[in-house]
PDB file of N, CA and C in Angstrom:
ATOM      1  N   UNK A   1       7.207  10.696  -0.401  1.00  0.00           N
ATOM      2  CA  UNK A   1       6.167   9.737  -0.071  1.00  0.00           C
ATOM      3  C   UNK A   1       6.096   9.605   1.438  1.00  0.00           C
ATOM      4  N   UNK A   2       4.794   9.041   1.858  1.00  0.00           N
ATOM      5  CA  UNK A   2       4.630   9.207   3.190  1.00  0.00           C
ATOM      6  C   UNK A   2       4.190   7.675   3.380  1.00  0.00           C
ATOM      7  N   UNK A   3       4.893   7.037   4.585  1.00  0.00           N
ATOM      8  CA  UNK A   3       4.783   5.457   4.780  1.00  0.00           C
ATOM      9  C   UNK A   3       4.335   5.139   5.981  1.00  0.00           C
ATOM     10  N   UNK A   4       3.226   4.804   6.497  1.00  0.00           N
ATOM     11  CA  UNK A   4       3.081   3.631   7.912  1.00  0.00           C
ATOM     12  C   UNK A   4       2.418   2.611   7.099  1.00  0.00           C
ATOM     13  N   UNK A   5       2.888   1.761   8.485  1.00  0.00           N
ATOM     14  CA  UNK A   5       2.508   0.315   9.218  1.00  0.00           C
ATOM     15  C   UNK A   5       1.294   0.158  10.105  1.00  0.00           C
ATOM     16  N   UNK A   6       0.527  -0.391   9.981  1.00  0.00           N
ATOM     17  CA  UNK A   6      -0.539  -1.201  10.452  1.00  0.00           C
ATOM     18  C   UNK A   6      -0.264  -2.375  11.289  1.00  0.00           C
ATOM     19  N   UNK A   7       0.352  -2.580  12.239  1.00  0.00           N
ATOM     20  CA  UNK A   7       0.339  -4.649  12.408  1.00  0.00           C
ATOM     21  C   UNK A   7      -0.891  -4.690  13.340  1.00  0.00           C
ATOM     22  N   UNK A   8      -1.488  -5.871  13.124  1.00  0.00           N
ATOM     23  CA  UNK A   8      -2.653  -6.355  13.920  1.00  0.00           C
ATOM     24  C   UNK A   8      -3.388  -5.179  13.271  1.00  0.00           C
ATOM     25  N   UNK A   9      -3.857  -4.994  12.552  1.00  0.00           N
ATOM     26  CA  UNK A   9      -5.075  -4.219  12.334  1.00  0.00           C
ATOM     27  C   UNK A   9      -6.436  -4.643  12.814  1.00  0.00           C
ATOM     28  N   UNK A  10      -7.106  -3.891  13.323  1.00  0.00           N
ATOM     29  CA  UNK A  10      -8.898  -4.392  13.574  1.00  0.00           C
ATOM     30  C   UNK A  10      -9.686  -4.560  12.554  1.00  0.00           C
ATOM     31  N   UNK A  11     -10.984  -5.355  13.059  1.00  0.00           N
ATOM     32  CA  UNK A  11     -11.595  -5.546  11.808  1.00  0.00           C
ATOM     33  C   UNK A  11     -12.026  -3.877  11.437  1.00  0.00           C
ATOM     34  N   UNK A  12     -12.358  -3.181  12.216  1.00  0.00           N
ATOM     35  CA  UNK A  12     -12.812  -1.842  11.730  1.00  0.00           C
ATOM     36  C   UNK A  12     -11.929  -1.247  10.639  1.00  0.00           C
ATOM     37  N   UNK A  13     -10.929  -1.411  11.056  1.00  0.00           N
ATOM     38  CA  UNK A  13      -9.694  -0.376   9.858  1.00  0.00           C
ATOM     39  C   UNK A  13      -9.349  -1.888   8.676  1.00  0.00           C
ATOM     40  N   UNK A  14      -9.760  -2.577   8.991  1.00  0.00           N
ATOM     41  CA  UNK A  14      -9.912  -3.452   7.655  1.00  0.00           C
ATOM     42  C   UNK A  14     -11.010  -2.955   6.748  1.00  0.00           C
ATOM     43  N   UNK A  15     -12.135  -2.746   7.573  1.00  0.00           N
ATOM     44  CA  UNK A  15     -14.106  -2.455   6.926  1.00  0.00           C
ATOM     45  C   UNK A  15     -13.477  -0.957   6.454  1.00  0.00           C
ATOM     46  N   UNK A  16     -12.891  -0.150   6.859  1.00  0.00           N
ATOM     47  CA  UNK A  16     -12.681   0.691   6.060  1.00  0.00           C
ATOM     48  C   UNK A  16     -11.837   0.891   5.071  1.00  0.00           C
ATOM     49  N   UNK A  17     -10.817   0.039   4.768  1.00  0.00           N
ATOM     50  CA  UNK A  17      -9.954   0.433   3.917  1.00  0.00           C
ATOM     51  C   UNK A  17     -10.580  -0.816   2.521  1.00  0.00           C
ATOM     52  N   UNK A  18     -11.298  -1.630   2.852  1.00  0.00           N
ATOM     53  CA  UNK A  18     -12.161  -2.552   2.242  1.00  0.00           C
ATOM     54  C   UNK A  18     -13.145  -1.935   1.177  1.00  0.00           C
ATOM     55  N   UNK A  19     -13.751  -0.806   2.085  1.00  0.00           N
ATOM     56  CA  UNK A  19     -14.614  -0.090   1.464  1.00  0.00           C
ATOM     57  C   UNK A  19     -14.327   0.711   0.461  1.00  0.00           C
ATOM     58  N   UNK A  20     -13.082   1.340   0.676  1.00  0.00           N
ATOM     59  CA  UNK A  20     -12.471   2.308  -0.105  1.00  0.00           C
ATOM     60  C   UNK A  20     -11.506   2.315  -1.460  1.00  0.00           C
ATOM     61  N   UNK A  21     -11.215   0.068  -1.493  1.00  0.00           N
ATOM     62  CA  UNK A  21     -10.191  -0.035  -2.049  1.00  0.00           C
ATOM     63  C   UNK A  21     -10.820   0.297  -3.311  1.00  0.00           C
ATOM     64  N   UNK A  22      -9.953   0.757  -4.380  1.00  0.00           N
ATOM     65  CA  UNK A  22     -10.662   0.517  -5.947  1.00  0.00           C
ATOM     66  C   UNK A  22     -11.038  -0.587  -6.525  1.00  0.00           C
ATOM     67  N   UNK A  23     -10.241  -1.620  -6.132  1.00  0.00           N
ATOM     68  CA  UNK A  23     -11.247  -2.847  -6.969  1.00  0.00           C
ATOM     69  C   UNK A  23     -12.553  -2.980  -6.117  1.00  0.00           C
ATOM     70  N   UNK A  24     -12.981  -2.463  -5.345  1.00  0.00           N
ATOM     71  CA  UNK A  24     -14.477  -2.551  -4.802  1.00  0.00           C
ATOM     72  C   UNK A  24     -14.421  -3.534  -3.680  1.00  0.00           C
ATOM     73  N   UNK A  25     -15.624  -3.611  -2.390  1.00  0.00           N
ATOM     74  CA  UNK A  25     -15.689  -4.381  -1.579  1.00  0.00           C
ATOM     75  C   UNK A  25     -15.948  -5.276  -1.816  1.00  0.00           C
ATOM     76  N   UNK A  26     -16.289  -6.068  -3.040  1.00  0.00           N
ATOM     77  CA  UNK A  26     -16.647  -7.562  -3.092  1.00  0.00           C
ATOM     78  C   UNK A  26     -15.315  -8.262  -3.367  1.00  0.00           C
ATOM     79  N   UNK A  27     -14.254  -7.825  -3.929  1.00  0.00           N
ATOM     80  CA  UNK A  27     -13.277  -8.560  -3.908  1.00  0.00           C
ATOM     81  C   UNK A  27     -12.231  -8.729  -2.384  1.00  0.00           C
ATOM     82  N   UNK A  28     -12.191  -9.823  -2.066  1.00  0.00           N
ATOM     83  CA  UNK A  28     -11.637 -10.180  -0.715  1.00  0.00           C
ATOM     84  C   UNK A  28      -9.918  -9.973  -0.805  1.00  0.00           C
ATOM     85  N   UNK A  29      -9.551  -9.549   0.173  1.00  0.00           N
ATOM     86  CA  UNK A  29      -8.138  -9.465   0.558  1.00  0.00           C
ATOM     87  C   UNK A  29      -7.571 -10.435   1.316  1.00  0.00           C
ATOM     88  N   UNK A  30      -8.313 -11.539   1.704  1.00  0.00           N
ATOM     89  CA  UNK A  30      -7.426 -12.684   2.120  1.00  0.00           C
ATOM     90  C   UNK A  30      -7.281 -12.226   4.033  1.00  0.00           C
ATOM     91  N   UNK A  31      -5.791 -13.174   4.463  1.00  0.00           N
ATOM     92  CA  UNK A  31      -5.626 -12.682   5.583  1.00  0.00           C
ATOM     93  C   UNK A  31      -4.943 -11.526   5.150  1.00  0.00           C
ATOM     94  N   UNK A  32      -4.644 -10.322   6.659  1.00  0.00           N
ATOM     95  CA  UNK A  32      -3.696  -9.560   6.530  1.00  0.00           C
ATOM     96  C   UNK A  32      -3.329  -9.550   8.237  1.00  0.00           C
ATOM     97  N   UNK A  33      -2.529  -9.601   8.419  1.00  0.00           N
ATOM     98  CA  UNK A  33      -1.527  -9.330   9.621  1.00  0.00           C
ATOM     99  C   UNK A  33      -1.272  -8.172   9.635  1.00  0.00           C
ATOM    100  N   UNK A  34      -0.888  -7.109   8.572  1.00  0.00           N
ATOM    101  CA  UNK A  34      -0.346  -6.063   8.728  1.00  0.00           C
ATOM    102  C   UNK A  34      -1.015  -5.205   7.470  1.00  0.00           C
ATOM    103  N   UNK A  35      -1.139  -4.120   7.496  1.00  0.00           N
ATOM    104  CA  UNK A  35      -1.151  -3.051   6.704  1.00  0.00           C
ATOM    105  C   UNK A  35      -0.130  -2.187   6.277  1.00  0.00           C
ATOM    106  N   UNK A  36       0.313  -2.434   5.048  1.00  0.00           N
ATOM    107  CA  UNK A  36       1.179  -1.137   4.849  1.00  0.00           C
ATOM    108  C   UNK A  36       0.579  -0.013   3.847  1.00  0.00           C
ATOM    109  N   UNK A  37       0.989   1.558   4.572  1.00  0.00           N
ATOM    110  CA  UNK A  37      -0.277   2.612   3.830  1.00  0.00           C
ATOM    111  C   UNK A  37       1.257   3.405   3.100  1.00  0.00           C
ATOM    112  N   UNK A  38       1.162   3.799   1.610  1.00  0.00           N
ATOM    113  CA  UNK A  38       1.333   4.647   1.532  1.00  0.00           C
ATOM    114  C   UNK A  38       0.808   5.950   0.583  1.00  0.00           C
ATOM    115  N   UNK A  39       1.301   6.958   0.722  1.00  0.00           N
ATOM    116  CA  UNK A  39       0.948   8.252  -0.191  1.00  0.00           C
ATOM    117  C   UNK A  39       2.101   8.903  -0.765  1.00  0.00           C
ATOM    118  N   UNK A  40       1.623   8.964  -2.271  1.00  0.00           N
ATOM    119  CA  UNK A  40       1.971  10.088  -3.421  1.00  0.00           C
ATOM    120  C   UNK A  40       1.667  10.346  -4.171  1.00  0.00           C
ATOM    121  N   UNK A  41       2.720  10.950  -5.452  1.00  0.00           N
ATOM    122  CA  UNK A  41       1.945  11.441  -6.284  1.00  0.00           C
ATOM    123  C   UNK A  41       1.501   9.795  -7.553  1.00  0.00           C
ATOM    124  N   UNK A  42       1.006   9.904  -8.028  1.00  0.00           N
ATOM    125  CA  UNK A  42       0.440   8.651  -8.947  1.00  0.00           C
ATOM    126  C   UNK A  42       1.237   8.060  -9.660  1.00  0.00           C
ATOM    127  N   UNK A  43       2.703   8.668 -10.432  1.00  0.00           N
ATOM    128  CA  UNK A  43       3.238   7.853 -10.855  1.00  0.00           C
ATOM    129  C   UNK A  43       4.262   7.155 -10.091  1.00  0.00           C
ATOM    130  N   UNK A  44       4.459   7.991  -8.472  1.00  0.00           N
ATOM    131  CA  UNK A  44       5.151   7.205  -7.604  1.00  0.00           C
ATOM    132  C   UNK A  44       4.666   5.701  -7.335  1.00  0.00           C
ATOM    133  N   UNK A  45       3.349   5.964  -7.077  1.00  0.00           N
ATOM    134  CA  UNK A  45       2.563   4.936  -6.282  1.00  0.00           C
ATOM    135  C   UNK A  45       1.996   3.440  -7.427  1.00  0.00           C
ATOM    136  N   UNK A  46       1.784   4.026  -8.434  1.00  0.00           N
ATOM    137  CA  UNK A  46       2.017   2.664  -9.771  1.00  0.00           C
ATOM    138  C   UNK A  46       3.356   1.763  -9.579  1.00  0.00           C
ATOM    139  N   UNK A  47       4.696   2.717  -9.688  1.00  0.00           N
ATOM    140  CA  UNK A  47       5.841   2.211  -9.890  1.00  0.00           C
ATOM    141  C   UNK A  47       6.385   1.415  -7.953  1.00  0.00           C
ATOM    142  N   UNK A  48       5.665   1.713  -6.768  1.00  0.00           N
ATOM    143  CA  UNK A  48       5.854   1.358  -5.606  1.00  0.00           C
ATOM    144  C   UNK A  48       4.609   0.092  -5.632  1.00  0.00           C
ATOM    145  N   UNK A  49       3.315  -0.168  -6.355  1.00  0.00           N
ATOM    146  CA  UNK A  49       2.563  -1.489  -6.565  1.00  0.00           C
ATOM    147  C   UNK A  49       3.445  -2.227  -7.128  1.00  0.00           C
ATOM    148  N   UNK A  50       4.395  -1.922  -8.062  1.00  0.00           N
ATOM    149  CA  UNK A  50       4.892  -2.842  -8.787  1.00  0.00           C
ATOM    150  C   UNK A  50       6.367  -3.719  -8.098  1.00  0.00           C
ATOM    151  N   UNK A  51       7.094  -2.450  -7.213  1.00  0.00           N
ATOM    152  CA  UNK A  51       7.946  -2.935  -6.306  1.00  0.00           C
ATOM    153  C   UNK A  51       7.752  -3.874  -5.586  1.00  0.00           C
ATOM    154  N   UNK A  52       6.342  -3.252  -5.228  1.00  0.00           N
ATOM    155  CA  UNK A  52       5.647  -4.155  -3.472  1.00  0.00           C
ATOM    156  C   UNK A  52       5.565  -5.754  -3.930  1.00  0.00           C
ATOM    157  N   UNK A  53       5.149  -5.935  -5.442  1.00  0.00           N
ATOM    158  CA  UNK A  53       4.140  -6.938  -5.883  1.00  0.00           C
ATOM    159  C   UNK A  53       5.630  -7.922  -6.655  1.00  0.00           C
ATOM    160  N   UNK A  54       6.488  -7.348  -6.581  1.00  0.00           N
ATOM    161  CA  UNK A  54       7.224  -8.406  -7.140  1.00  0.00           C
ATOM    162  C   UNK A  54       8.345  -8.621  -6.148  1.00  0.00           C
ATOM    163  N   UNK A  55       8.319  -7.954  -5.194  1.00  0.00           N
ATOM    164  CA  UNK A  55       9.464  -8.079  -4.119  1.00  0.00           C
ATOM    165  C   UNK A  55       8.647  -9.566  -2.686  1.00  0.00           C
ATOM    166  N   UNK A  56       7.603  -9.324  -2.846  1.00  0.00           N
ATOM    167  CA  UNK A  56       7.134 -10.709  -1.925  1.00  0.00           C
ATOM    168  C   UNK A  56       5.423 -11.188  -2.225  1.00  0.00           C
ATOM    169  N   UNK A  57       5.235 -11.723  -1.816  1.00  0.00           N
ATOM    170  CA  UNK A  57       3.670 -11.951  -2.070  1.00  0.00           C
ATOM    171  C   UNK A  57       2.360 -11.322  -1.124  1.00  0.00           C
ATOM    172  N   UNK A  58       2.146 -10.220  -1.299  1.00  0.00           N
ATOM    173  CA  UNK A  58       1.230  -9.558  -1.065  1.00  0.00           C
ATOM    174  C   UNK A  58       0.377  -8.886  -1.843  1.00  0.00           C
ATOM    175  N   UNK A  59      -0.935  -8.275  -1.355  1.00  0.00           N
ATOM    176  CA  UNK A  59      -1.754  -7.745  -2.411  1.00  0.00           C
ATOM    177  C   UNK A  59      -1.885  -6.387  -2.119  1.00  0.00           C
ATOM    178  N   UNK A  60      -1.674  -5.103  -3.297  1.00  0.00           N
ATOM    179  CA  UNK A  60      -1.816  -3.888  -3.417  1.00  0.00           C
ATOM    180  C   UNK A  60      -3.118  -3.505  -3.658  1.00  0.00           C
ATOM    181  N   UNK A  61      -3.310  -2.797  -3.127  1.00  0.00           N
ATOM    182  CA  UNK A  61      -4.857  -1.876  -3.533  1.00  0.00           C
ATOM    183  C   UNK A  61      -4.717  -0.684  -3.754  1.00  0.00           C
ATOM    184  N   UNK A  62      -5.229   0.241  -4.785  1.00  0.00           N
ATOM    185  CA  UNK A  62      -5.448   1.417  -4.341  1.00  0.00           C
ATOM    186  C   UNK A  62      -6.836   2.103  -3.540  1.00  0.00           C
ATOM    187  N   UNK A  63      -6.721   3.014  -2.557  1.00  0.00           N
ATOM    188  CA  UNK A  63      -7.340   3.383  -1.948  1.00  0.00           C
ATOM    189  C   UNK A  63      -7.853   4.629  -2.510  1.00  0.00           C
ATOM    190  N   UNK A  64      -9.420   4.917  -2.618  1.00  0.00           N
ATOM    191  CA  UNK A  64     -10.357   5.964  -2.604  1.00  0.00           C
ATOM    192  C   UNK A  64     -10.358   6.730  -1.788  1.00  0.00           C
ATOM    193  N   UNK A  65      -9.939   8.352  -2.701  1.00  0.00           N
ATOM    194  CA  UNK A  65     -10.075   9.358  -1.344  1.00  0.00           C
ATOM    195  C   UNK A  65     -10.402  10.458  -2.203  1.00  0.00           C
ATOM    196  N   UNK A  66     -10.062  11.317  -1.412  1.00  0.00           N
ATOM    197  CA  UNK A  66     -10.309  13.426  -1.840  1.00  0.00           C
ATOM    198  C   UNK A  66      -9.302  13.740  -1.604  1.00  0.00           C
ATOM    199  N   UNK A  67      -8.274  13.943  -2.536  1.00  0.00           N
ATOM    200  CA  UNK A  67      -6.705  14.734  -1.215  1.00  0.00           C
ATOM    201  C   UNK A  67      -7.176  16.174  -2.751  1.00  0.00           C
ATOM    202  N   UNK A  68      -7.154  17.013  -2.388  1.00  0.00           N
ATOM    203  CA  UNK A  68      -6.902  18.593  -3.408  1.00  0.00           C
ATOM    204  C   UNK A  68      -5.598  18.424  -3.779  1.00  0.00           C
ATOM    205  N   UNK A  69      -4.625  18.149  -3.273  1.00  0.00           N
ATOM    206  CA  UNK A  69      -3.110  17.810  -3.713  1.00  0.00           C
ATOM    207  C   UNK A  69      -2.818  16.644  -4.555  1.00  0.00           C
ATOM    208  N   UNK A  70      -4.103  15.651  -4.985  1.00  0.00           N
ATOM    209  CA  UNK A  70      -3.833  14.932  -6.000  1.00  0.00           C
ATOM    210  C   UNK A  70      -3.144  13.633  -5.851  1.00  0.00           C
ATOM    211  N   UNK A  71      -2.951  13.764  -4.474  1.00  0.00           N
ATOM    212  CA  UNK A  71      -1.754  12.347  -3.542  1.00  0.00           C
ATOM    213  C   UNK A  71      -3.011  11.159  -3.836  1.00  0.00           C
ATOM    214  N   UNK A  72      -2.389  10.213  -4.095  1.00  0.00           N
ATOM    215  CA  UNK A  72      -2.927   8.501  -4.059  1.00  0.00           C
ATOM    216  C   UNK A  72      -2.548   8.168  -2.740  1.00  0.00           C
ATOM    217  N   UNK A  73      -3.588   6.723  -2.236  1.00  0.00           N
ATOM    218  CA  UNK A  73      -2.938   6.537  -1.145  1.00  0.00           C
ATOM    219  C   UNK A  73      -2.878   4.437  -1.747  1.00  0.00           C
ATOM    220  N   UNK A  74      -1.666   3.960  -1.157  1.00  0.00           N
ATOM    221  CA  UNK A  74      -2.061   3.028  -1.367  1.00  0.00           C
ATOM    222  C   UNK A  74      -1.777   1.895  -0.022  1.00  0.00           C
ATOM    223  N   UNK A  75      -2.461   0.667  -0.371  1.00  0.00           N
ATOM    224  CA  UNK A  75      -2.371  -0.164   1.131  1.00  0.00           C
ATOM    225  C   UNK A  75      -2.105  -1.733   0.146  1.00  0.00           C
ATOM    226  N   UNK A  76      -1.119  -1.849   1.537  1.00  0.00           N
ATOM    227  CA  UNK A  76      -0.329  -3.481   1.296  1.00  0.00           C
ATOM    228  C   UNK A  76      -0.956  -4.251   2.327  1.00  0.00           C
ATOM    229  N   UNK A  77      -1.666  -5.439   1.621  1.00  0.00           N
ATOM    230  CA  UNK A  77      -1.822  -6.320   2.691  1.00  0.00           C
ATOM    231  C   UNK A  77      -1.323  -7.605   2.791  1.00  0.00           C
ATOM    232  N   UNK A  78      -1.158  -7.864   4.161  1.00  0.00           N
ATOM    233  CA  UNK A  78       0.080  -9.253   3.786  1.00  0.00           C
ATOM    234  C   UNK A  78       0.124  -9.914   5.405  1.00  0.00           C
ATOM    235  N   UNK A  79       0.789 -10.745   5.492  1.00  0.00           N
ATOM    236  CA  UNK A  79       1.359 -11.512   6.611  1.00  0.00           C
ATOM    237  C   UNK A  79       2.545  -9.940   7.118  1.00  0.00           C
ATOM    238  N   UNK A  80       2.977  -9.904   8.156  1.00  0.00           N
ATOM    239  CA  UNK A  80       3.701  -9.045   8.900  1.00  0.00           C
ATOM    240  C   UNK A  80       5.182  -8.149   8.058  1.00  0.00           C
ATOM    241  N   UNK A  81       5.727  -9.783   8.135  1.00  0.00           N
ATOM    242  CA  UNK A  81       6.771  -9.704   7.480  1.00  0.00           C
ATOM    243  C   UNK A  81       7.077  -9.449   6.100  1.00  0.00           C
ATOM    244  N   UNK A  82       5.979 -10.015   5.501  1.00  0.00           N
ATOM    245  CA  UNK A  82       5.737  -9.480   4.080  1.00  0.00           C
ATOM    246  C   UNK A  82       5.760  -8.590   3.837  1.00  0.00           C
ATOM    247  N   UNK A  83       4.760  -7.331   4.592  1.00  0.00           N
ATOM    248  CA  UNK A  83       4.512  -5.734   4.373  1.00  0.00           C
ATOM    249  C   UNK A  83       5.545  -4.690   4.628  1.00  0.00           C
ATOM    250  N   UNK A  84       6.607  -5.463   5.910  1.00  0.00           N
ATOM    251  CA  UNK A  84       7.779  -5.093   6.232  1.00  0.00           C
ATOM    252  C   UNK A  84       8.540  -4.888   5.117  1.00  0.00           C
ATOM    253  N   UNK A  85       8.951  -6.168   4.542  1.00  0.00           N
ATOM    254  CA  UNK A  85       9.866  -6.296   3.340  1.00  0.00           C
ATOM    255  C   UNK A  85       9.454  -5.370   1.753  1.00  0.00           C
ATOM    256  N   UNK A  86       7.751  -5.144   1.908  1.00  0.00           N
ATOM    257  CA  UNK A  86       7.773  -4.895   0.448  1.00  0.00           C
ATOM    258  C   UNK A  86       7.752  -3.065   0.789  1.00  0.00           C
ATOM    259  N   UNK A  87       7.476  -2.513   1.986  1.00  0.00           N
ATOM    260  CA  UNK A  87       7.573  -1.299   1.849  1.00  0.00           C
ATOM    261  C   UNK A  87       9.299  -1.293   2.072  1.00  0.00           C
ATOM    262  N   UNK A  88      10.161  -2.118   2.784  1.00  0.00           N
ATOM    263  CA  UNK A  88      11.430  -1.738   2.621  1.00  0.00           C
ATOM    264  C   UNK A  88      12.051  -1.443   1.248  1.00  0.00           C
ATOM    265  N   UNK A  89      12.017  -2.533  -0.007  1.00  0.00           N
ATOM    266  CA  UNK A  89      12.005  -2.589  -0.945  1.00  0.00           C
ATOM    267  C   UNK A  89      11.591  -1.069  -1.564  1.00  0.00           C
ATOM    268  N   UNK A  90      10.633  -0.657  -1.393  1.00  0.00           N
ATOM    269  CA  UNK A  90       9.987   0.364  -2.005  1.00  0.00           C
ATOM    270  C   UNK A  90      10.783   1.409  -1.322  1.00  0.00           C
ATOM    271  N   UNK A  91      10.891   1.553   0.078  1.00  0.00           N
ATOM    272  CA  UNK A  91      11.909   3.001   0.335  1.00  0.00           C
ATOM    273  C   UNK A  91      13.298   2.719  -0.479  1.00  0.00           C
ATOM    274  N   UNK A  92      14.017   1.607  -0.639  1.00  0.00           N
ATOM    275  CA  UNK A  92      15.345   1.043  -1.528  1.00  0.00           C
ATOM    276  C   UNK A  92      14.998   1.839  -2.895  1.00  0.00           C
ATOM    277  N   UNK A  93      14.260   1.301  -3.270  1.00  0.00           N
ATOM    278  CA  UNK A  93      13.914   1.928  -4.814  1.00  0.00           C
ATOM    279  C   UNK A  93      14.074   3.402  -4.516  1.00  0.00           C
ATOM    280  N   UNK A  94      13.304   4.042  -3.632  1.00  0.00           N
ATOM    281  CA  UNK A  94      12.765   5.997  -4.116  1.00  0.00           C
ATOM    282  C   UNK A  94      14.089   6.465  -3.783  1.00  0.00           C
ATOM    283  N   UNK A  95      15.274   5.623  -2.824  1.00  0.00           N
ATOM    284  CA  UNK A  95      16.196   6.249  -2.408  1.00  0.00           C
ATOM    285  C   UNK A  95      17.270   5.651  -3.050  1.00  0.00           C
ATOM    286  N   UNK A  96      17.454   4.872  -3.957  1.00  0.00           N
ATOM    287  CA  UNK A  96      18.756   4.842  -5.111  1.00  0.00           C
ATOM    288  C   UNK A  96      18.113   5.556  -6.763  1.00  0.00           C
ATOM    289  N   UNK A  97      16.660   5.831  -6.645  1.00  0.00           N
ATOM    290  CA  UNK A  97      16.278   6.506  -7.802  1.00  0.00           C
ATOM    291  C   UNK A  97      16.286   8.179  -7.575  1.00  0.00           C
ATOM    292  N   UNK A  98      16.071   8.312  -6.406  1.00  0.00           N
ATOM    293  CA  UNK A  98      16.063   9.987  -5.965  1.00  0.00           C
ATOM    294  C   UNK A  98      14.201  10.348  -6.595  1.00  0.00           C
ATOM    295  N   UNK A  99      14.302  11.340  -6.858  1.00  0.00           N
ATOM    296  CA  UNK A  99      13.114  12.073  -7.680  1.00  0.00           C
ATOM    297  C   UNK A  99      12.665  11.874  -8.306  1.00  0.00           C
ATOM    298  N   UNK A 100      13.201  10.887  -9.848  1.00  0.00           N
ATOM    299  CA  UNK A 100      13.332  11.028 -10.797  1.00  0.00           C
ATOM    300  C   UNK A 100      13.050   8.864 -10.936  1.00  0.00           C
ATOM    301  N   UNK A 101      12.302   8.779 -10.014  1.00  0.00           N
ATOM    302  CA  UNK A 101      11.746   7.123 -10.198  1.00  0.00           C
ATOM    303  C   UNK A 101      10.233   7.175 -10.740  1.00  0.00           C
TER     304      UNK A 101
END
């Protein structure tokens, strides 16, 4: 899996990842301080929403794209520290599960 951080995001890279999320642009994401992006394969990225979403209070989206390799991408939005903690959480998980999470 592949992981960045966003902090302070602009409204622009908000309008785009807004646009793209799957539940659609009419549903609002609240504040976000930070962005956390990541990419894999799909059953990584189900089982890393579910990490993100019960490890602190932030909201998961999945993000709309084209990858030919089939990669999901997904984005955490949250207060700073939040996005910090729930992608930490999520590298904890892929790296006491190995491959096979």
């Amino acid at each position: 899996m592949e992981y960045r951080i966003i902090k302070s995001p602009t409204q622009g890279t908000i309008d785009i990842l807004c646009r793209r999320k799957g539940s659609g642009p009419s549903k609002p994401i609240g504040q976000a301080d930070a962005i956390g992006l990541i990419q894999g394969r799909m059953i990584e990225m189900v089982c890393a929403a579910d990490v993100a979403e019960k490890a602190v209070g932030v909201t998961v989206e999945d993000i709309r794209g084209s990858c030919p390799q089939n990669m999901i991408l997904l984005a955490i939005f949250g207060d700073t520290a939040s996005v910090e903690a729930a992608m930490d959480e999520i590298r904890k998980k892929e790296t006491e599960a190995g491959e096979g999470w």
